[in-house]
Protein backbone atom coordinates (compact mmCIF):
# COMPACT_ATOMS: atom_id res chain seq x y z
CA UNK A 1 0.00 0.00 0.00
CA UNK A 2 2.01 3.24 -1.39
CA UNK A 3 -0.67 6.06 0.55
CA UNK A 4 -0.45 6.64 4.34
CA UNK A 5 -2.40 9.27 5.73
CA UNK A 6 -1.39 10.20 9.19
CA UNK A 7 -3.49 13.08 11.67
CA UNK A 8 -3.50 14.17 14.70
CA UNK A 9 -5.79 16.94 16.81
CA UNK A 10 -4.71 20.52 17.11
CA UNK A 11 -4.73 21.12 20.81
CA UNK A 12 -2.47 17.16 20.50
CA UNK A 13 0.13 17.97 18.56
CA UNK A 14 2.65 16.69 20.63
CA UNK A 15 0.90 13.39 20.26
CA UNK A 16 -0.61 11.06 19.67
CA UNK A 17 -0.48 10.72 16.33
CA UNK A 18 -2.94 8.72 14.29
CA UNK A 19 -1.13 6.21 11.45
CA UNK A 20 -3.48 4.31 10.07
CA UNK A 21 -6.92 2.30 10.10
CA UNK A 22 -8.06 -1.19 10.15
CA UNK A 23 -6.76 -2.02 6.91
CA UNK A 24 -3.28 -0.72 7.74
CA UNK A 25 0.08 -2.61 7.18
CA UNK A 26 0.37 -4.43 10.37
CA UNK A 27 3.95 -5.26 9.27
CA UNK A 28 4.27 -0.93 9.10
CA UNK A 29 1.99 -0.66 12.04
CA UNK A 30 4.68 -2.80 13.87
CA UNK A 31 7.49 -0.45 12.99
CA UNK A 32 5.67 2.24 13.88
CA UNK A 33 4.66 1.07 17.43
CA UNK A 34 1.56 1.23 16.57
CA UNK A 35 -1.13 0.10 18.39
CA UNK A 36 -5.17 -0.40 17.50
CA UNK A 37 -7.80 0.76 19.24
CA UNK A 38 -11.72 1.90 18.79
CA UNK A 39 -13.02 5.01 20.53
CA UNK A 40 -16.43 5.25 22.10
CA UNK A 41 -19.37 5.19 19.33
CA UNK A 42 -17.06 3.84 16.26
CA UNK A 43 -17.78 0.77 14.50
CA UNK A 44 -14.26 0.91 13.27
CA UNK A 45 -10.38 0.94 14.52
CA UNK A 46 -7.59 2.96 14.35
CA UNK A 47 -3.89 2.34 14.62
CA UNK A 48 -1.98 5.51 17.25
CA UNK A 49 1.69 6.36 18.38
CA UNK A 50 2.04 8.24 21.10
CA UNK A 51 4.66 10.00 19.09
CA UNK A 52 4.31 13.51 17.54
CA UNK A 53 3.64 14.14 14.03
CA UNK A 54 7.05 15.43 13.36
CA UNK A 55 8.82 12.05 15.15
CA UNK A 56 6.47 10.00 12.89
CA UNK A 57 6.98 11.53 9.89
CA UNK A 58 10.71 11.13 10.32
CA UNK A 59 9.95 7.66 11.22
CA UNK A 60 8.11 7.19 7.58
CA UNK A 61 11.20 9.21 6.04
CA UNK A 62 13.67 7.03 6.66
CA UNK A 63 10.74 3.99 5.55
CA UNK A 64 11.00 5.94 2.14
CA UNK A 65 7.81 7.97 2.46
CA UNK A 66 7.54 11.02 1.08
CA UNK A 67 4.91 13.81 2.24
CA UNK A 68 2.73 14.52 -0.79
CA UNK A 69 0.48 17.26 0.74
CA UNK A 70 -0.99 18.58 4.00
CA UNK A 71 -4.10 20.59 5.07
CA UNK A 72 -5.97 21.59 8.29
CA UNK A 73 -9.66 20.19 8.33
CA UNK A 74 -11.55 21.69 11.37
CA UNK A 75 -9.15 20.76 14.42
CA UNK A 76 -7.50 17.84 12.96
CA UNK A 77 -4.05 17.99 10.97
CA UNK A 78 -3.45 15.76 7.82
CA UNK A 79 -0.66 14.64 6.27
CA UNK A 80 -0.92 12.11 2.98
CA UNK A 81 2.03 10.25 1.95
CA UNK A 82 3.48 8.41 -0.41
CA UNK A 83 6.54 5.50 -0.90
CA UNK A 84 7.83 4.77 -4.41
């Protein structure tokens, strides 16, 4: 899977960092120190770090991603990537 997107709350942006959903890489996930969990009133899951979005994206440099755009969207950051 070549697209990540990656997001995290305004008033959280020291973490934690949201890095995927149910359909993630677990293998990635893994690397990541990811772990899965479902808030309150979602019928889905989500894989967190407690790591800030600047640590992760580092994280996902060195994994070859590349940061393809960004945008604010209400309170929550996005950041889309991409590896080759």
């Amino acid at each position: 899977m070549p697209y990540l997107l990656i997001s995290t709350q305004i008033r959280l942006e020291a973490g934690p960092t949201m890095v995927g959903d149910e359909h993630s890489d677990p293998h990635l996930m893994s690397i990541l120190g990811a772990t899965k969990r479902s808030t309150l009133g979602n019928n889905f899951c989500e894989y967190y770090v407690n790591d800030a979005p600047r640590v992760v994206l580092d994280k996902l440099e060195s994994l070859g991603y590349r940061v393809v755009s960004m945008t604010g969207v209400g309170q929550t950051l996005v950041w889309c990537l991409y590896r080759e």
